[in-house]
N, C-alpha and C. Protein backbone atom coordinates (compact mmCIF):
# COMPACT_ATOMS: atom_id res chain seq x y z
N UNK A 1 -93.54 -48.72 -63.38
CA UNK A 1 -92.97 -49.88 -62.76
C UNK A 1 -92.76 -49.58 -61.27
N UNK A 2 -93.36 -50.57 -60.26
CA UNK A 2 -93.42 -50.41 -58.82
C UNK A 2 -92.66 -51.85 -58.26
N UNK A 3 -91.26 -51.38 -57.54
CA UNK A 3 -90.69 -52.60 -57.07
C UNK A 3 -91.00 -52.55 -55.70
N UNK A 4 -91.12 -53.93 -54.85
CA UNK A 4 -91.69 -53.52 -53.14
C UNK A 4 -90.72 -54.05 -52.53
N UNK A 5 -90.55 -53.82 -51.88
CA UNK A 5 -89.74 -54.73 -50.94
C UNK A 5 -90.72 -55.39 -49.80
N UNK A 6 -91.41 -56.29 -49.68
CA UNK A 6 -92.33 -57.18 -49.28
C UNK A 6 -91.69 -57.90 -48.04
N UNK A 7 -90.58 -58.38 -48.42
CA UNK A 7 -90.41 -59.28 -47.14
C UNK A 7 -88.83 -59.54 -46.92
N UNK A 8 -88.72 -59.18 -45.94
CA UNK A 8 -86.93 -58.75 -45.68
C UNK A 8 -87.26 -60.00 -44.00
N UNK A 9 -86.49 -61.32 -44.29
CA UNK A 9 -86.25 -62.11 -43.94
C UNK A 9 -84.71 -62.17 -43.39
N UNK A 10 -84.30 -63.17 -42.13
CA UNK A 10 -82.93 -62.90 -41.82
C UNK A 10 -82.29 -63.08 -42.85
N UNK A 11 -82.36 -63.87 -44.25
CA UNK A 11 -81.38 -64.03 -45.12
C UNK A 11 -81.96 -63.93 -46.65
N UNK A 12 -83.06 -63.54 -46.76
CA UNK A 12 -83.80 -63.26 -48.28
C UNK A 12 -84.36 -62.22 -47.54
N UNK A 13 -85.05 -61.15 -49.31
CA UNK A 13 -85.53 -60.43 -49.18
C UNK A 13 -86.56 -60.91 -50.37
N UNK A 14 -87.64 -60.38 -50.74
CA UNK A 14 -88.61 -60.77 -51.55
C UNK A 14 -89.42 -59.50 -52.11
N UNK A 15 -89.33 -59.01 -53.53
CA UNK A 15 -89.34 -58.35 -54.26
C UNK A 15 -90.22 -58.19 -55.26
N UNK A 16 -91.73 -58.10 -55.08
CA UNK A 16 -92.20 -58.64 -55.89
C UNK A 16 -92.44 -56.86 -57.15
N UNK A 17 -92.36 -57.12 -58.50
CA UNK A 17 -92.17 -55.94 -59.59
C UNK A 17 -93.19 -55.97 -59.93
N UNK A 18 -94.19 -54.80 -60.28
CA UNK A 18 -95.13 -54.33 -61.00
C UNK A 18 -95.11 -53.57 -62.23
N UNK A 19 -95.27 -54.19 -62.91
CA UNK A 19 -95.38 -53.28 -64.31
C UNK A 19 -96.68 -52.73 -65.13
N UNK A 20 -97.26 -51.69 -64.78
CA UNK A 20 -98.60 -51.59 -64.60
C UNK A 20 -99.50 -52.44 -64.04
N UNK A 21 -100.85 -53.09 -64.72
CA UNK A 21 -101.34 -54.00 -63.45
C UNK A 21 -100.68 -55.49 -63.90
N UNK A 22 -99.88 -55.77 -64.35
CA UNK A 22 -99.10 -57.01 -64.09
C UNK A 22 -97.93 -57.37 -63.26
N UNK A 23 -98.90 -58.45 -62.52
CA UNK A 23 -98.16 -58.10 -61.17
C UNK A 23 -97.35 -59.65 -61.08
N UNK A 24 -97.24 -60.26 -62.20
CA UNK A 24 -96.39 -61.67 -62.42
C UNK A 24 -94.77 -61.82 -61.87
N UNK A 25 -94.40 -60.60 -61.13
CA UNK A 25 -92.88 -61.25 -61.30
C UNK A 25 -92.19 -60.78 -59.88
N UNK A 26 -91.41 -61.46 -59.53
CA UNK A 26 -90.90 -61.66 -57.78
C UNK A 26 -89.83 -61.92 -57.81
N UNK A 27 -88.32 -60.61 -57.86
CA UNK A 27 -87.18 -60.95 -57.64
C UNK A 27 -86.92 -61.11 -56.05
N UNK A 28 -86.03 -62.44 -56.03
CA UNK A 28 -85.73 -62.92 -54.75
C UNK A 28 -84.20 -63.03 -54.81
N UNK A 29 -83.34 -62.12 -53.65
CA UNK A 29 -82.19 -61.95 -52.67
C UNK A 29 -82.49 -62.60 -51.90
N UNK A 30 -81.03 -63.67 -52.05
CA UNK A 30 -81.12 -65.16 -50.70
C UNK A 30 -79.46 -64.85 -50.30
N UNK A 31 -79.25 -64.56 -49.47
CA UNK A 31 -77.62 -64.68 -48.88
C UNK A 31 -77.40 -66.30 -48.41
N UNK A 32 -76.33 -66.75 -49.00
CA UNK A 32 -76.14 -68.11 -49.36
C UNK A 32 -74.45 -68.19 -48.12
N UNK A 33 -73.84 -69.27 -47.67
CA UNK A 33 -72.93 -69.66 -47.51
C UNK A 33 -71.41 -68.95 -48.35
N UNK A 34 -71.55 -68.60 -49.96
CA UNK A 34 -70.74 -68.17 -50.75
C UNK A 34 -70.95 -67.02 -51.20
N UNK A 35 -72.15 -66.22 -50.79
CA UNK A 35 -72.30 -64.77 -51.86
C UNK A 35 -73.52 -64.86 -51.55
N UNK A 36 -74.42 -64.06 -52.34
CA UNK A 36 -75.84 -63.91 -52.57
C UNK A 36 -76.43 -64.86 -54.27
N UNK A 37 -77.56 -64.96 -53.83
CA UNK A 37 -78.56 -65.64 -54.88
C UNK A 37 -79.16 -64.21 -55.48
N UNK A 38 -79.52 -64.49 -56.53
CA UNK A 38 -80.57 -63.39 -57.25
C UNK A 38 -81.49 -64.39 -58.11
N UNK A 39 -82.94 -64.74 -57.86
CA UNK A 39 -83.55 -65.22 -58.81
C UNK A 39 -84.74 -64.56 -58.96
N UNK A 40 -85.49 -65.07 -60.45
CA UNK A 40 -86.60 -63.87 -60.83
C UNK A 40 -87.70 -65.25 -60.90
N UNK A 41 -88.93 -65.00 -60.03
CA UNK A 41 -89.75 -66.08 -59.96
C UNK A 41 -91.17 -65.22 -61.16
N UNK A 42 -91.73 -66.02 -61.65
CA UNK A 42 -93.00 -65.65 -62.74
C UNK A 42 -94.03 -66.10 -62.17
N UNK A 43 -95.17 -65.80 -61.81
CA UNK A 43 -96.13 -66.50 -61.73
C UNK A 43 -97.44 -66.10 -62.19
N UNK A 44 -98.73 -66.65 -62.98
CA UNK A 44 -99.18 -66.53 -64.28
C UNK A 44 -100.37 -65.48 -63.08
N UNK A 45 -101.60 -64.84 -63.23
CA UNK A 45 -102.38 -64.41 -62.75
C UNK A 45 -102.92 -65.34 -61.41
N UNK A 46 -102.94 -66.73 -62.11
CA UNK A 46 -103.98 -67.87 -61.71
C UNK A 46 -103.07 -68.40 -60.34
N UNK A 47 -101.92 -67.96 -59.95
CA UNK A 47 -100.97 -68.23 -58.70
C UNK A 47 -99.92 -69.61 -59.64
N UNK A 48 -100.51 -69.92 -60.84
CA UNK A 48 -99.34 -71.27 -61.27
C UNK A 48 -98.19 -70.45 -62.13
N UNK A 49 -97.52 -71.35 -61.88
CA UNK A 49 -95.69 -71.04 -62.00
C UNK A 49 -95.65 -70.96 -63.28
N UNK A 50 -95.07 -70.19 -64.27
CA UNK A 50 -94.96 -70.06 -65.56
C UNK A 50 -93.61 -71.15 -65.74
N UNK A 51 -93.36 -71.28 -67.12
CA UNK A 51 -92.92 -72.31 -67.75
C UNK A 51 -90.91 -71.92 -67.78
N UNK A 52 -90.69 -70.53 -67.38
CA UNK A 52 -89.39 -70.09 -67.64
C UNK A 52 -89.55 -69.26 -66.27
N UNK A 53 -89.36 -70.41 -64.85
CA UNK A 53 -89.12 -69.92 -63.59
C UNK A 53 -89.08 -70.86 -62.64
N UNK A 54 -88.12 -70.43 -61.74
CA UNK A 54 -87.33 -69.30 -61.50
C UNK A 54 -86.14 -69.85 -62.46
N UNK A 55 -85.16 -68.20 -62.60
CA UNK A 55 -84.28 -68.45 -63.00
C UNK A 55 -83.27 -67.28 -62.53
N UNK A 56 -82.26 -67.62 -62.61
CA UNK A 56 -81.21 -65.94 -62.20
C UNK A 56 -79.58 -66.95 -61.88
N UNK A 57 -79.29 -66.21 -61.04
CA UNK A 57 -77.37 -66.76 -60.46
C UNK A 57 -77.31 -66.31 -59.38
N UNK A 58 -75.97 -66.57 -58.93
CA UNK A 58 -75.32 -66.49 -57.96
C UNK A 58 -74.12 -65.28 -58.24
N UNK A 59 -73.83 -64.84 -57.31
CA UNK A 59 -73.05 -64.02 -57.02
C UNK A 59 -71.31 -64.96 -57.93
N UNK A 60 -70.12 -64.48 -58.51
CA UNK A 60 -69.34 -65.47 -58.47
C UNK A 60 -67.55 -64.78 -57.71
N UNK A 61 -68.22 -63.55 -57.82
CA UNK A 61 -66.80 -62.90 -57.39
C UNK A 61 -67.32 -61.65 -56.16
N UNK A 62 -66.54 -61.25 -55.10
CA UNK A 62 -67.41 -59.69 -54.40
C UNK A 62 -67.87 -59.32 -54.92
N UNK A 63 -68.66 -58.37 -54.86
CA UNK A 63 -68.48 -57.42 -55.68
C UNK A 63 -68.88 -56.21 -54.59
N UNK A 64 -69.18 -54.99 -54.54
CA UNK A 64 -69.28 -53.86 -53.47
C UNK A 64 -70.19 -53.53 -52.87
N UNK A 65 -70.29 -52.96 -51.79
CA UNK A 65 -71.55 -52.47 -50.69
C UNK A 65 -72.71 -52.07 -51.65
N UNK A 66 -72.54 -51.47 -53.01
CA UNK A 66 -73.72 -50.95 -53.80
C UNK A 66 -73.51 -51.14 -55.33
N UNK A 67 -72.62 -51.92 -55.07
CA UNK A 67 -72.94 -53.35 -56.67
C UNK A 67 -72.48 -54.69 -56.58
N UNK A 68 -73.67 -55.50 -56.66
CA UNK A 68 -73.63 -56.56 -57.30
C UNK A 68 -73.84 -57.71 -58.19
N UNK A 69 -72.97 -58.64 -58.89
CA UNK A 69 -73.74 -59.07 -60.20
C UNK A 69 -73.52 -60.55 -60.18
N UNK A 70 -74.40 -61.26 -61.05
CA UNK A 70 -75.09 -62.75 -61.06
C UNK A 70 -75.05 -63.17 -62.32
N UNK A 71 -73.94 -63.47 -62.40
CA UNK A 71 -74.16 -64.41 -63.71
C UNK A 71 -74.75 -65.68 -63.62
N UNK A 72 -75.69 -65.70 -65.23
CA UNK A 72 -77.06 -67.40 -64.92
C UNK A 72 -76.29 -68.37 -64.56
N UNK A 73 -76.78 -69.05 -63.71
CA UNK A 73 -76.77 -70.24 -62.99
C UNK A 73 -76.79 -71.56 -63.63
N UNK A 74 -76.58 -72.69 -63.52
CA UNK A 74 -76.48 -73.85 -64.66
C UNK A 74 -78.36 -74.25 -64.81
N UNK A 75 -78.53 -74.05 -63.45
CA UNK A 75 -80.01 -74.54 -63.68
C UNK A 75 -80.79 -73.77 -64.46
N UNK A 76 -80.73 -72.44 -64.69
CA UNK A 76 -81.26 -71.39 -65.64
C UNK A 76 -80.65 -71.45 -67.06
N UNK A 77 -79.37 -71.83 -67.66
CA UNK A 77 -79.13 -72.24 -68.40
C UNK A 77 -80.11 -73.18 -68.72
N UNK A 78 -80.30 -74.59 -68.40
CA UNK A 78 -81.07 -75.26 -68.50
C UNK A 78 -82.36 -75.15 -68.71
N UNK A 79 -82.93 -74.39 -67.95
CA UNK A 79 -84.60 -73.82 -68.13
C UNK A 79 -84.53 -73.07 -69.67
N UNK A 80 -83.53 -71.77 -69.98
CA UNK A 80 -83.58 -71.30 -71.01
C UNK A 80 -83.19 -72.21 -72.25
N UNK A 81 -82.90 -73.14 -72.08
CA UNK A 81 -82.67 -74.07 -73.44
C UNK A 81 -83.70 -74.36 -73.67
N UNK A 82 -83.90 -75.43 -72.66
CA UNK A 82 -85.65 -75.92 -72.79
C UNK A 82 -86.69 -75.31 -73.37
N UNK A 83 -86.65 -73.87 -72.94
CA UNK A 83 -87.78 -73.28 -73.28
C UNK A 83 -87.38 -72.32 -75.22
N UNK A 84 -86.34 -72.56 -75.09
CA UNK A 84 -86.07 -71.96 -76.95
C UNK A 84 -85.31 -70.56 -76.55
N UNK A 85 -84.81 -70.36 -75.36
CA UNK A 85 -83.99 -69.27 -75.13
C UNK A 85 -82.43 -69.56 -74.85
N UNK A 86 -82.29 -69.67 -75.93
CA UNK A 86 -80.53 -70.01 -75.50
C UNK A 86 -79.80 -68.39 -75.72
N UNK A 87 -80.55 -67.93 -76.11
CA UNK A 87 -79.76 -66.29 -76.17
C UNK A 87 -79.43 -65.81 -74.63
N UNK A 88 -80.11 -66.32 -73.68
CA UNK A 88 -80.13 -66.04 -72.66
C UNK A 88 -79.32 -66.68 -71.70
N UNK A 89 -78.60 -67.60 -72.30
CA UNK A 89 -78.03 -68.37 -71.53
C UNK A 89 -76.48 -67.60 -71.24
N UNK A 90 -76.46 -66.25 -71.58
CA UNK A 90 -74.89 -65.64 -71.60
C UNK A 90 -75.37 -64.43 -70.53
N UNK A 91 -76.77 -65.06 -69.74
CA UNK A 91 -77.48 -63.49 -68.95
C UNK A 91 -76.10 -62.79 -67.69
N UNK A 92 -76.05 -61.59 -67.34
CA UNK A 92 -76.05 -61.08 -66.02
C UNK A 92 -76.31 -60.61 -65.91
N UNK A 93 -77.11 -60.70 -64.45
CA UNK A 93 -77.75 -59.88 -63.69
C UNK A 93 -77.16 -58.62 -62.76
N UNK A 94 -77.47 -57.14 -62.46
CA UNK A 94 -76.98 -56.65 -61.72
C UNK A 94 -78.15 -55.82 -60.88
N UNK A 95 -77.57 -55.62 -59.39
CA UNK A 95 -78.23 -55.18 -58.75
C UNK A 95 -77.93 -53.82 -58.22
N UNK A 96 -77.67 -52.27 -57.93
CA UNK A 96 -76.81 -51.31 -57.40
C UNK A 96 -77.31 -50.73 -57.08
N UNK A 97 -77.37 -50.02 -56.45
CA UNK A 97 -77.01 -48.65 -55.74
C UNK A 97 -76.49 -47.59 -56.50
N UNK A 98 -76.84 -46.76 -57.29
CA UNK A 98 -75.61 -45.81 -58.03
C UNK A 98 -75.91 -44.55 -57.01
N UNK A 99 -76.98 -44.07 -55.66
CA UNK A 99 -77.27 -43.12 -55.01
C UNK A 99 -78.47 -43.56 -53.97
N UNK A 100 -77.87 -42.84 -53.17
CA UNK A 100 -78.96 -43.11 -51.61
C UNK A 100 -80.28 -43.47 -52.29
N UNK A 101 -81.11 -42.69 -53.23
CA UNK A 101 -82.44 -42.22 -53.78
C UNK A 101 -82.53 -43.28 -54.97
N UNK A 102 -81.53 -44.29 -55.36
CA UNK A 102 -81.59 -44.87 -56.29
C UNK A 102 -81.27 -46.49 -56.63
N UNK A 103 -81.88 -47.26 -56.64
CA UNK A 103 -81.67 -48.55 -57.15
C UNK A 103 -81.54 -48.53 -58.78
N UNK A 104 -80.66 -49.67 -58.88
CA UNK A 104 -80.39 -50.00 -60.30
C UNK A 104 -80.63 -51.53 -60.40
N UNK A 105 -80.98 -52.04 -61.86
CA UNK A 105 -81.43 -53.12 -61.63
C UNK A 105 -80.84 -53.48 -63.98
N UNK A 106 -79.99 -54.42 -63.94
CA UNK A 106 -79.43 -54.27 -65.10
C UNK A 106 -79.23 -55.77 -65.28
N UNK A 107 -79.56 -55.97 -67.07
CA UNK A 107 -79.79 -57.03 -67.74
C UNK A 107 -78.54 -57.18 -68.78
N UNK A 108 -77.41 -57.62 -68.61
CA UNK A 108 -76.52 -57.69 -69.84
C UNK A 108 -76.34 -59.14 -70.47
N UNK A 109 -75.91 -59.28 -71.66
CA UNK A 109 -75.38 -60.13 -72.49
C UNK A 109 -75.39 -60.07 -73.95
N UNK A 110 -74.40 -60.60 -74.59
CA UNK A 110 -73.89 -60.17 -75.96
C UNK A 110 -74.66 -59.33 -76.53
N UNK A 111 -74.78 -58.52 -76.91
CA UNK A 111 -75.78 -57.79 -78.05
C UNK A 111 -76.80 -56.84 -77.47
N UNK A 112 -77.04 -57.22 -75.95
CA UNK A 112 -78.09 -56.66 -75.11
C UNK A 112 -77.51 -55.87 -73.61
N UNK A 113 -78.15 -54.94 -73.83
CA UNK A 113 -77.83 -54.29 -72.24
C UNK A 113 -79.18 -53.17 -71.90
N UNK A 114 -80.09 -53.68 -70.69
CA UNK A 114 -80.96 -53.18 -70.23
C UNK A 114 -80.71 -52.97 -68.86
N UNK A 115 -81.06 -51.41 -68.65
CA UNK A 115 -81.06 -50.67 -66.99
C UNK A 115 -82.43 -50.16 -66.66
N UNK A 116 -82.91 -50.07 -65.88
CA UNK A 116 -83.79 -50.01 -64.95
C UNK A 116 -83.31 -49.23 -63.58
N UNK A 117 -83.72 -47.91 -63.59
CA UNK A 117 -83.75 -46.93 -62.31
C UNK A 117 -84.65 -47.34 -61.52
N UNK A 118 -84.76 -47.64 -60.21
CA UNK A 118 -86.17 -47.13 -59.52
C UNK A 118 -85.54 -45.96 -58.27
N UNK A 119 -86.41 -45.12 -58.78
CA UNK A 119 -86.50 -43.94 -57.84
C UNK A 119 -86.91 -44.12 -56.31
N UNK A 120 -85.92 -44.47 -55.29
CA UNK A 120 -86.57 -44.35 -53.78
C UNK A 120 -86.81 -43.23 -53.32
N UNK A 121 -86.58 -41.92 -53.80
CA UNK A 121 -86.83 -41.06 -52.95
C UNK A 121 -88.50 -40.86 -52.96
N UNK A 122 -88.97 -41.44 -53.57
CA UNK A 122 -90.48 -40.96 -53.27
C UNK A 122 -91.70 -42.03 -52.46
N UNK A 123 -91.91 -42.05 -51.13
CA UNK A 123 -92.71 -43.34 -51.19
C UNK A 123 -94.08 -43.38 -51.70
N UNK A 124 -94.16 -44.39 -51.70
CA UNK A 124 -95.82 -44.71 -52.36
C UNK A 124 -96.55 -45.34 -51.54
N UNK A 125 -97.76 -46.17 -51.83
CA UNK A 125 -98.61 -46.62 -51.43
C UNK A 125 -98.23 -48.11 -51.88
N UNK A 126 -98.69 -48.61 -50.49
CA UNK A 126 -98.22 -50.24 -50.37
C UNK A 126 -98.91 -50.57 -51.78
N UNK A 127 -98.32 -51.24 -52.97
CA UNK A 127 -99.26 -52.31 -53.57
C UNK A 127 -99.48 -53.44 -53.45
N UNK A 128 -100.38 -53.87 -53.97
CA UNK A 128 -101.24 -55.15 -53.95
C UNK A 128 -99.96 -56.43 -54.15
N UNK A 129 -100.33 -57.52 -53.67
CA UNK A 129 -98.95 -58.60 -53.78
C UNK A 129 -98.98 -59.01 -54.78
N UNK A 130 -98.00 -59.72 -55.38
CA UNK A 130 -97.92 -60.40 -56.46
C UNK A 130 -98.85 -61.55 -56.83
N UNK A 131 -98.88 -61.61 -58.05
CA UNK A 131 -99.69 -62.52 -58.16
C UNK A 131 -98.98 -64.04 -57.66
N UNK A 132 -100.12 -64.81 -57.09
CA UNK A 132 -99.76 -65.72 -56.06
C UNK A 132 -98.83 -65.77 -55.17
N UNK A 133 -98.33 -64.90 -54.75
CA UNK A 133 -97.82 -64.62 -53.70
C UNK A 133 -97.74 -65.04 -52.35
N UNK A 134 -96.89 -65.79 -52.08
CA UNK A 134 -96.84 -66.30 -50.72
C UNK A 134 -95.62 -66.30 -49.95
N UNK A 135 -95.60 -66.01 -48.60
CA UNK A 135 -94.20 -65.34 -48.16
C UNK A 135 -93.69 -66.22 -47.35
N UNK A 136 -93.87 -67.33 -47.51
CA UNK A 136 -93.13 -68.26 -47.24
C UNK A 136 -92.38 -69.20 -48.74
N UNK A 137 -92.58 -68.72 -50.15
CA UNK A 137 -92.67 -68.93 -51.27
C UNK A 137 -90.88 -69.27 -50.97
N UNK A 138 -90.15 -69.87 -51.52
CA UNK A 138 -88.85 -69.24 -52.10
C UNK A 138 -88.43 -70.00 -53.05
């Protein structure tokens, strides 16, 4: 798994995740008026928008220089009904810092809890953009 940091804008950043060669998915940091946005955009090979995107939250309380978390948003509620995911509708998102060399990236709700390290201390080689990718996208 290869996360990029692609495009660091005065108030978004644009994130697009690789998980071997599937290159479908683009978390987007938007600093908002009240907190930060966190949403996870899908998009199929072909550049069209998959059927469960975007979706994520908003920030609802501080939270610290190297954690913060997003509980789903009403409009993602909504998308996950629609689509037969109401399990998901109890999502949060977290984003951290647990070390200079380390991003964290964490999926909780009832029954479920998924973490995700990515290792910065090592750089790599630029990859290829996301699929349909456009950096004016948001």
């Amino acid at each position: 798994m290869v996360v990029h940091i692609r495009d660091c804008e005065t108030d978004t950043l644009r994130m697009p995740l690789h998980v071997g060669e599937d290159r479908s998915r683009t978390w987007v940091l938007q600093r908002t008026e009240k907190g930060l946005n966190f949403q996870h955009i899908h998009l199929h090979q072909d550049g069209s928008v998959d059927a469960v995107s975007p979706y994520g939250g908003h920030t609802a309380e501080n939270g610290t220089e190297s954690l913060q978390s997003f509980p789903v948003d009403a409009a993602s509620k909504t998308l996950f009904e629609e689509n037969g995911l109401a399990v998901s509708t109890q999502n949060t998102w977290r984003l951290g810092f647990p070390s200079a060399d380390t991003m964290s990236y964490e999926l909780t709700r009832p029954n479920r809890s998924f973490i995700v390290h990515v290792d910065l201390s090592q750089p790599i080689a630029e990859p290829p953009p996301a699929w349909g990718y456009l950096p004016s996208a948001k």
